[in-house]
Protein backbone atom coordinates (compact mmCIF):
# COMPACT_ATOMS: atom_id res chain seq x y z
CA UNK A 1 107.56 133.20 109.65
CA UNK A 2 109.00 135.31 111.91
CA UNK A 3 107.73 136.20 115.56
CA UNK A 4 105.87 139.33 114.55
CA UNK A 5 104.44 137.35 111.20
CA UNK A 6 100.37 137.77 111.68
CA UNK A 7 98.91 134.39 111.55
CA UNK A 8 96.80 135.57 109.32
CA UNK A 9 99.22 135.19 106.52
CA UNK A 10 98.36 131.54 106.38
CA UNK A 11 95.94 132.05 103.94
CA UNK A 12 98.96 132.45 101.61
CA UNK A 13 100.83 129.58 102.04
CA UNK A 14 98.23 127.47 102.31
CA UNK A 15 97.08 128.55 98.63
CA UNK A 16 100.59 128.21 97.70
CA UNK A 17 101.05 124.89 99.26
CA UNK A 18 98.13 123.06 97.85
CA UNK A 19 97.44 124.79 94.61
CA UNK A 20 98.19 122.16 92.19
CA UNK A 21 97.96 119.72 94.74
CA UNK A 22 101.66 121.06 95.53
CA UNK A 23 102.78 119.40 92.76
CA UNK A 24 104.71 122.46 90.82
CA UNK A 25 108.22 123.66 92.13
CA UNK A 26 107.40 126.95 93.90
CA UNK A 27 104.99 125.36 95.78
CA UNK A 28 105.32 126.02 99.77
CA UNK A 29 107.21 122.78 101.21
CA UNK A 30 107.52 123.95 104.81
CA UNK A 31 106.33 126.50 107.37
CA UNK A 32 108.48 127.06 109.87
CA UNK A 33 106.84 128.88 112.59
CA UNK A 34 108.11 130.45 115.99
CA UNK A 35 106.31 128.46 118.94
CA UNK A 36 104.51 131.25 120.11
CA UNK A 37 102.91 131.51 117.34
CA UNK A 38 102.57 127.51 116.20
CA UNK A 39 99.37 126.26 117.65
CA UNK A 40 97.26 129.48 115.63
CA UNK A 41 99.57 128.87 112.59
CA UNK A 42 98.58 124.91 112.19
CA UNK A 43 94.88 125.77 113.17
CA UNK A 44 94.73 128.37 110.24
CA UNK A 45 96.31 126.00 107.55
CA UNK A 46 94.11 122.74 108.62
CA UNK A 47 91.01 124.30 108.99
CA UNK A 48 90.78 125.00 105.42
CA UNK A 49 91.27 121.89 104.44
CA UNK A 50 88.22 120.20 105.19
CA UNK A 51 86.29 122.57 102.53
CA UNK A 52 88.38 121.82 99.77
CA UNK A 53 85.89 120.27 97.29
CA UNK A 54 87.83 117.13 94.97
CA UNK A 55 86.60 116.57 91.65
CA UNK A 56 88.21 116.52 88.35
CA UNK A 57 86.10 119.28 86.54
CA UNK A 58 85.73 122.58 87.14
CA UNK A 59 83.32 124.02 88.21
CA UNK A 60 83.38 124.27 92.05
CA UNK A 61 86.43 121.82 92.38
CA UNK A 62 89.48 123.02 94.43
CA UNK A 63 91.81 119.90 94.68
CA UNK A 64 91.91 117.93 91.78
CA UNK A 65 93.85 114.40 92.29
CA UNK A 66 97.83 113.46 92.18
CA UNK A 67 99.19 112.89 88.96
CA UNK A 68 99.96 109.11 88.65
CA UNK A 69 99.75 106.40 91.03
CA UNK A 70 103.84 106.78 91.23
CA UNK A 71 103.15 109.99 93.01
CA UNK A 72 100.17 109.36 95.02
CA UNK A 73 102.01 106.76 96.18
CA UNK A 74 105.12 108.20 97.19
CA UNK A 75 102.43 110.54 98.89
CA UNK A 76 101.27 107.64 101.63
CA UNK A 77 104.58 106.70 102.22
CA UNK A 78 105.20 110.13 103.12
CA UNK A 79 102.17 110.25 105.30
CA UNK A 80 102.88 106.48 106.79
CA UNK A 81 106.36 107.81 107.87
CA UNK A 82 105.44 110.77 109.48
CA UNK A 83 102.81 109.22 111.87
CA UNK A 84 105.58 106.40 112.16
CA UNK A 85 107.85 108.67 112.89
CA UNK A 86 105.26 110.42 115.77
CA UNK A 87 104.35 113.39 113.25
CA UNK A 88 100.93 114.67 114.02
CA UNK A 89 98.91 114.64 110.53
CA UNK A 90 96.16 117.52 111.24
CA UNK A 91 93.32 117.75 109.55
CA UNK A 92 93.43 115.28 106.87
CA UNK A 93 95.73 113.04 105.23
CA UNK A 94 93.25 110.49 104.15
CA UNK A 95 92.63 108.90 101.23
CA UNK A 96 89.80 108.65 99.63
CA UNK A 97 87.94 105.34 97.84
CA UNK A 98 86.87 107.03 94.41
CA UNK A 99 88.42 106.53 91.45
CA UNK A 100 91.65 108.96 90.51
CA UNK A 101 94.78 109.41 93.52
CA UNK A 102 92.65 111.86 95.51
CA UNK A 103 94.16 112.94 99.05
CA UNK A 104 92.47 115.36 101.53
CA UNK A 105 94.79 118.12 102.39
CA UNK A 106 96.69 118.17 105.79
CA UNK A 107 99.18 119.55 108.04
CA UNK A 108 101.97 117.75 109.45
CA UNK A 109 103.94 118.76 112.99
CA UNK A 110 106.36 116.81 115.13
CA UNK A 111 108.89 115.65 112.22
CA UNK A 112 112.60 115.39 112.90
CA UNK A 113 114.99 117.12 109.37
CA UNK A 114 115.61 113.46 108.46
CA UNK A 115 111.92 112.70 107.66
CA UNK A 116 110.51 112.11 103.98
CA UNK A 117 108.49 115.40 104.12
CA UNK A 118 110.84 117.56 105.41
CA UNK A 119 113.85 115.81 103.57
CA UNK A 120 112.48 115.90 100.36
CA UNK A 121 110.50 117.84 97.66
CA UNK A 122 107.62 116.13 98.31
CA UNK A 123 105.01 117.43 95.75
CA UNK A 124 101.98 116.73 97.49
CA UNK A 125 98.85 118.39 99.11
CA UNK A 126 100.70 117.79 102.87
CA UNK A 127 102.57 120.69 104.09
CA UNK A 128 104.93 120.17 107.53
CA UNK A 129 104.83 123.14 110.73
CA UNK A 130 108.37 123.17 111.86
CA UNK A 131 108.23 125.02 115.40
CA UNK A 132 111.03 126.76 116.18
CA UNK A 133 112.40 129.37 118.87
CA UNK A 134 115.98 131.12 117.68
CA UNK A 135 115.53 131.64 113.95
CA UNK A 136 119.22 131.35 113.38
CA UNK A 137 118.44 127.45 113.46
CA UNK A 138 116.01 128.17 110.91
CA UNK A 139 118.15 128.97 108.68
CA UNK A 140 120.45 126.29 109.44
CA UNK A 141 117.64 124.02 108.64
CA UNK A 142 116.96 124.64 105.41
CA UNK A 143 120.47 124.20 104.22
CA UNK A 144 120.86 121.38 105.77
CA UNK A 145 119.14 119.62 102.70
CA UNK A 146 119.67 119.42 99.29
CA UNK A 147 116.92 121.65 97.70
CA UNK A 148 116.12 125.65 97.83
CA UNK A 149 114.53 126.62 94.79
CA UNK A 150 112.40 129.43 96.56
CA UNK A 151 111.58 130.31 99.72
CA UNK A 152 110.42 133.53 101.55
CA UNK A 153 110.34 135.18 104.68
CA UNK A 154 107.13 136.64 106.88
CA UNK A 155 107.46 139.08 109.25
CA UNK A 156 105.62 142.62 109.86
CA UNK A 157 109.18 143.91 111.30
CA UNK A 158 111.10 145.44 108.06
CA UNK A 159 114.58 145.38 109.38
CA UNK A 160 113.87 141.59 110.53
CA UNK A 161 113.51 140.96 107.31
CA UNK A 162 116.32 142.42 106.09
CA UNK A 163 118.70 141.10 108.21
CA UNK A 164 117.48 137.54 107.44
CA UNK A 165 117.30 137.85 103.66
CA UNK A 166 120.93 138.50 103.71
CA UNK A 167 121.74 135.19 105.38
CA UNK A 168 119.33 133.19 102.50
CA UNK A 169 119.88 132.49 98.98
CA UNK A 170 117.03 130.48 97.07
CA UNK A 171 117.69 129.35 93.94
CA UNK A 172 120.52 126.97 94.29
């Protein structure tokens, strides 16, 4: 997001982050927000969480559960780390005693590049808030890792857009 994005957006990645319990490829990994912006950003994606309803059978079920207990666990460890690591889990995170690999939904803020969740694809219903305030380090950022199958860019500024899109190539 860039600093003229409209909070409001959220909406969007939060039903691209957690649809499929973010276990597909073109699932939203990260948000990076500017800090002016952060605080309304994180509040718009965790809120939501909390009315997901878990089940395995439609109808009325949002989240259904991780695919294996491989994944689900991978998923704690991801979760363990990041408070370990002074992340800020917001708004869920928890597991829940019921039978299938069921995980509320949360935000994550705080984590360094070199943590699990921002260092790896993490497939899984917990999406990090990067704050940032030049967007050049942004895009430093992401290639700083290994992965970049998609990624997009928010902004209500046209020319903004533009001039980052340039400097970004998804897909490699």
């Amino acid at each position: 997001m860039l600093r003229r994005s409209s909070p409001s957006q959220v909406g969007t990645f939060r039903r691209s982050g957690l649809h499929k319990n973010g276990e597909f490829c073109a699932a939203v990994k990260r948000i990076y927000a500017p800090s002016a912006l952060v605080e309304e950003v994180v509040g718009k994606l965790a809120a939501p969480a909390d009315g997901f309803v878990l089940g395995t059978v439609p109808p009325g079920v949002t989240m259904a559960p991780n695919q294996n207990k491989v994944q689900f666990d991978k998923l704690r460890g991801f979760v363990a780390a990041a408070k370990a690591a002074s992340g800020q889990v917001i708004a869920g995170g928890e597991m829940f005693e019921r039978p299938g690999y069921f995980m509320r939904p949360a935000a994550c803020t705080g984590l360094a590049g070199e943590a699990g969740l921002m260092d790896d694809e993490q497939f899984c219903p917990v999406i990090p808030v990067v704050t940032y305030d030049d967007p050049s380090n942004v895009v430093a950022s992401i290639y700083a890792g290994p992965y970049g199958l998609t990624g997009s860019i928010w902004t209500a500024v046209m020319r903004k857009l533009v001039v980052y899109r340039k400097r970004t190539a998804q897909g490699r």
